[in-house]
Protein backbone atom coordinates (compact mmCIF):
# COMPACT_ATOMS: atom_id res chain seq x y z
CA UNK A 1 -3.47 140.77 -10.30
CA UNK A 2 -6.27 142.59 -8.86
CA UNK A 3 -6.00 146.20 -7.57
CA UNK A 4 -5.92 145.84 -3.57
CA UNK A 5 -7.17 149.31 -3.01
CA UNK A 6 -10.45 148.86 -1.35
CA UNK A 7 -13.21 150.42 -3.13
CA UNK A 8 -13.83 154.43 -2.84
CA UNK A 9 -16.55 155.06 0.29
CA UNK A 10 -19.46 157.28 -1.29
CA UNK A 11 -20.95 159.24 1.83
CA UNK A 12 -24.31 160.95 1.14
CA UNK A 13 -24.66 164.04 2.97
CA UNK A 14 -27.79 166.11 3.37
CA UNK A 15 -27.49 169.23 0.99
CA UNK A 16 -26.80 171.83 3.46
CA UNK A 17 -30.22 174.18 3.74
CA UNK A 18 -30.02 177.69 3.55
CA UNK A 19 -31.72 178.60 6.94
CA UNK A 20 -31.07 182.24 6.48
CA UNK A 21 -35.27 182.25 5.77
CA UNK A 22 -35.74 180.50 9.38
CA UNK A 23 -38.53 182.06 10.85
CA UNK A 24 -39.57 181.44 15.05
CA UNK A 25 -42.84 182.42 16.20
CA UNK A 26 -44.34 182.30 19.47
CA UNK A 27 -47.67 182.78 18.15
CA UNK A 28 -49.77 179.72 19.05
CA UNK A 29 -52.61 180.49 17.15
CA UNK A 30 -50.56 180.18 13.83
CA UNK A 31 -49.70 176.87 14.60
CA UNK A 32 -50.78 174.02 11.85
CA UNK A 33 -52.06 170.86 14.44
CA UNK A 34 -51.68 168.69 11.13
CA UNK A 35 -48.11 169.74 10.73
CA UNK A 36 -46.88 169.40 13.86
CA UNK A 37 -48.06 165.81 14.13
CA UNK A 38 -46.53 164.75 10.73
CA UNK A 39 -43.08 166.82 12.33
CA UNK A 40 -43.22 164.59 15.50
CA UNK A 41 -44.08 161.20 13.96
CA UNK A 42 -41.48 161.39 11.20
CA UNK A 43 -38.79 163.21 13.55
CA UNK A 44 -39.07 162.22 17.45
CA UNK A 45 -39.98 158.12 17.85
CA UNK A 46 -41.08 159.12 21.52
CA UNK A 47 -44.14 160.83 20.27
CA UNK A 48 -45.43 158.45 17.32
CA UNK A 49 -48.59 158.09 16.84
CA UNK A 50 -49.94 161.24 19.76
CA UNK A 51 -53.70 162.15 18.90
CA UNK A 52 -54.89 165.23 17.06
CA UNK A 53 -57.11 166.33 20.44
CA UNK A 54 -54.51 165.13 22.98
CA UNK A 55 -51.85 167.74 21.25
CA UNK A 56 -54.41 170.39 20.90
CA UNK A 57 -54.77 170.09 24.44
CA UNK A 58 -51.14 169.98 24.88
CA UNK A 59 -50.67 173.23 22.92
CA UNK A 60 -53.47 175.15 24.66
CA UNK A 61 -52.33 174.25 28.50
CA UNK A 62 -48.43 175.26 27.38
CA UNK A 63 -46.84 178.53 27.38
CA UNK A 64 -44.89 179.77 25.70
CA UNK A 65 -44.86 177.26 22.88
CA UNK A 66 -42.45 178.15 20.16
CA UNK A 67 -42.39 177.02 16.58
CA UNK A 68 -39.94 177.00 13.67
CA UNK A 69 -40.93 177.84 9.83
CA UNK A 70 -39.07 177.02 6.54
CA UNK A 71 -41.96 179.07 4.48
CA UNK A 72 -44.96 177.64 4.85
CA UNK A 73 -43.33 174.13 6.83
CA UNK A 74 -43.11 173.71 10.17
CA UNK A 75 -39.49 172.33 10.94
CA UNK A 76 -39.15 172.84 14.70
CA UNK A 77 -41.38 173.04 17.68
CA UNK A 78 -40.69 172.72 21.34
CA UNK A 79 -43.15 174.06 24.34
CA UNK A 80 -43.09 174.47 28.04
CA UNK A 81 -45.21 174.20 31.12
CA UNK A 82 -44.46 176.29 34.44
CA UNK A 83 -45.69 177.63 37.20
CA UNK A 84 -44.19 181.11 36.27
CA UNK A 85 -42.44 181.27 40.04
CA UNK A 86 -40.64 177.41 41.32
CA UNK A 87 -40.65 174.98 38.50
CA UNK A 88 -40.69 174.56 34.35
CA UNK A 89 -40.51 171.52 31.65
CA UNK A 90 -39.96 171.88 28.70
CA UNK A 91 -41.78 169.53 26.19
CA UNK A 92 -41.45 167.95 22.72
CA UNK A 93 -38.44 170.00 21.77
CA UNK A 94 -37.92 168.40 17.85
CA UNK A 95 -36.09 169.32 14.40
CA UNK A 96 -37.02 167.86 10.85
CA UNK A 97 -33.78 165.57 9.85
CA UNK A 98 -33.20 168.00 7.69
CA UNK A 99 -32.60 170.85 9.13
CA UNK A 100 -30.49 169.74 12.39
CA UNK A 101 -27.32 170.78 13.48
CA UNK A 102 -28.13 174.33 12.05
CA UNK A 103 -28.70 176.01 15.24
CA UNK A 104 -32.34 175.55 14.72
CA UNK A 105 -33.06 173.48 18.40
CA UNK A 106 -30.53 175.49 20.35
CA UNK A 107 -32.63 178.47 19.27
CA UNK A 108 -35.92 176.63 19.85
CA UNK A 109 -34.49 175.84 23.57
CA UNK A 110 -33.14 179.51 23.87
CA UNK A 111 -36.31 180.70 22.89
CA UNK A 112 -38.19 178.83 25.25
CA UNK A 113 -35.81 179.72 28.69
CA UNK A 114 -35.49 183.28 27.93
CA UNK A 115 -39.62 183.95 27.46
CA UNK A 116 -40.55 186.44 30.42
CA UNK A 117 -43.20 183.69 31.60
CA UNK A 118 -40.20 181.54 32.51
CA UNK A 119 -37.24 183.69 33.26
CA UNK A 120 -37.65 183.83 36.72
CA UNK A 121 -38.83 180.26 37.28
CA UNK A 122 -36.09 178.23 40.06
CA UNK A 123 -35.63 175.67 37.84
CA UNK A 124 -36.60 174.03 34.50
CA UNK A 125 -36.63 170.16 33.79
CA UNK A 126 -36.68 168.30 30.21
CA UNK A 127 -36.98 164.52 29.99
CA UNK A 128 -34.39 163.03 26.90
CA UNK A 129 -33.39 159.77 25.93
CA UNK A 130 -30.72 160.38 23.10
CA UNK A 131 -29.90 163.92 23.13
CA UNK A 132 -28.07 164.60 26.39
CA UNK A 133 -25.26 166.16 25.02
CA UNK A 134 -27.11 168.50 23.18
CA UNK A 135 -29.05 170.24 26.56
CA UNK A 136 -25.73 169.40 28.43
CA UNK A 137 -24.21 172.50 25.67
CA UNK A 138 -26.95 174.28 26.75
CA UNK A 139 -26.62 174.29 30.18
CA UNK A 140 -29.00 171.89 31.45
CA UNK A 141 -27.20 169.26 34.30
CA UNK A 142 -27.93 165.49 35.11
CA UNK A 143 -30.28 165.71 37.87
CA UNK A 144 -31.12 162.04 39.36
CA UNK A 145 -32.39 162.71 42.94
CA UNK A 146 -35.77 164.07 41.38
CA UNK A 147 -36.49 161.54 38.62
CA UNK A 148 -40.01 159.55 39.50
CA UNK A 149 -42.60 158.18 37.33
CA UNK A 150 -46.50 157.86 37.67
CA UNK A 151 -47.27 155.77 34.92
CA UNK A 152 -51.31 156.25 34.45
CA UNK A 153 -52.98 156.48 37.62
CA UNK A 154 -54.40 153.64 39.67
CA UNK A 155 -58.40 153.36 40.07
CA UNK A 156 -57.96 153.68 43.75
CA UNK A 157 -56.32 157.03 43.11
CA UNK A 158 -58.38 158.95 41.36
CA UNK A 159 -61.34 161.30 42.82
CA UNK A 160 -64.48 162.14 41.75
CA UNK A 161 -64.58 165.55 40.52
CA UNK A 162 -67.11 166.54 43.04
CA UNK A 163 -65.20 165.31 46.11
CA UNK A 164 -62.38 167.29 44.88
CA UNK A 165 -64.46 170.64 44.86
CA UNK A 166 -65.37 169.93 48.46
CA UNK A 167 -62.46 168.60 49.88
């Protein structure tokens, strides 16, 4: 008779990495564009595929942006956009696989909120799909009475660039 004992349940785990070499910088100039976009297409699916020039861009009109370093590899990243007085977003807040549920994204966010450019700022949004839970820990509340969306802009929108000046 056959042993009814179901069969033993191998789990694979990620070996656990040794983060105590974690490095954050603020500096955006040390910033690897290549890098980054390899972190965000193989870690975050909402930002597969971005363009080299639109995430330079990105970077350059953000402050602070903050960045996470194993080494020489970039395993975090997250930036913001503010005002410095009403409003802030934070944007593109991601971890390599690897390295999650170290700390490593708290500290990005942390990093991020406490910056002097943003410490006085009313408020500060972030847009998530899957990871509620995670800003909920941090603080951050459901806030439905402000979400709207302007997906591209309609033709009949836009103005000239010289009518803008003189308006």
């Amino acid at each position: 008779m056959p042993d009814p004992s179901p069969e033993p349940v191998i789990a694979l785990s990620r070996q656990p990495v040794d983060n105590r070499n974690i490095r954050f910088s603020l500096e955006r100039g040390e910033l690897d564009l290549d890098q980054l976009l390899l972190l965000l297409n193989r870690n975050a699916f909402w930002a597969q595929n971005r363009r080299r020039e639109e995430m330079e861009r990105a970077v350059a009109h953000s402050h602070p942006v903050v960045s996470a370093w194993d080494g020489e590899r970039l395993i975090g990243f997250g930036r913001a956009t503010s005002d410095g007085v009403y409003r802030a977003v934070l944007w593109d807040i991601v971890v390599d696989h690897d390295y999650r549920r170290q700390g490593i994204g708290r500290k990005l966010v942390e990093t991020l909120i406490s910056h002097p450019h943003l410490q006085s700022v009313e408020r500060i949004y972030l847009f998530t799909t899957h990871q509620r839970g995670f800003y909920e820990r941090i603080g951050f509340v459901e806030n439905p009475s402000t979400t709207l969306v302007l997906h591209g802009r309609p033709l009949e929108f836009l103005i000239p660039a010289a009518e803008q000046e003189q308006a």
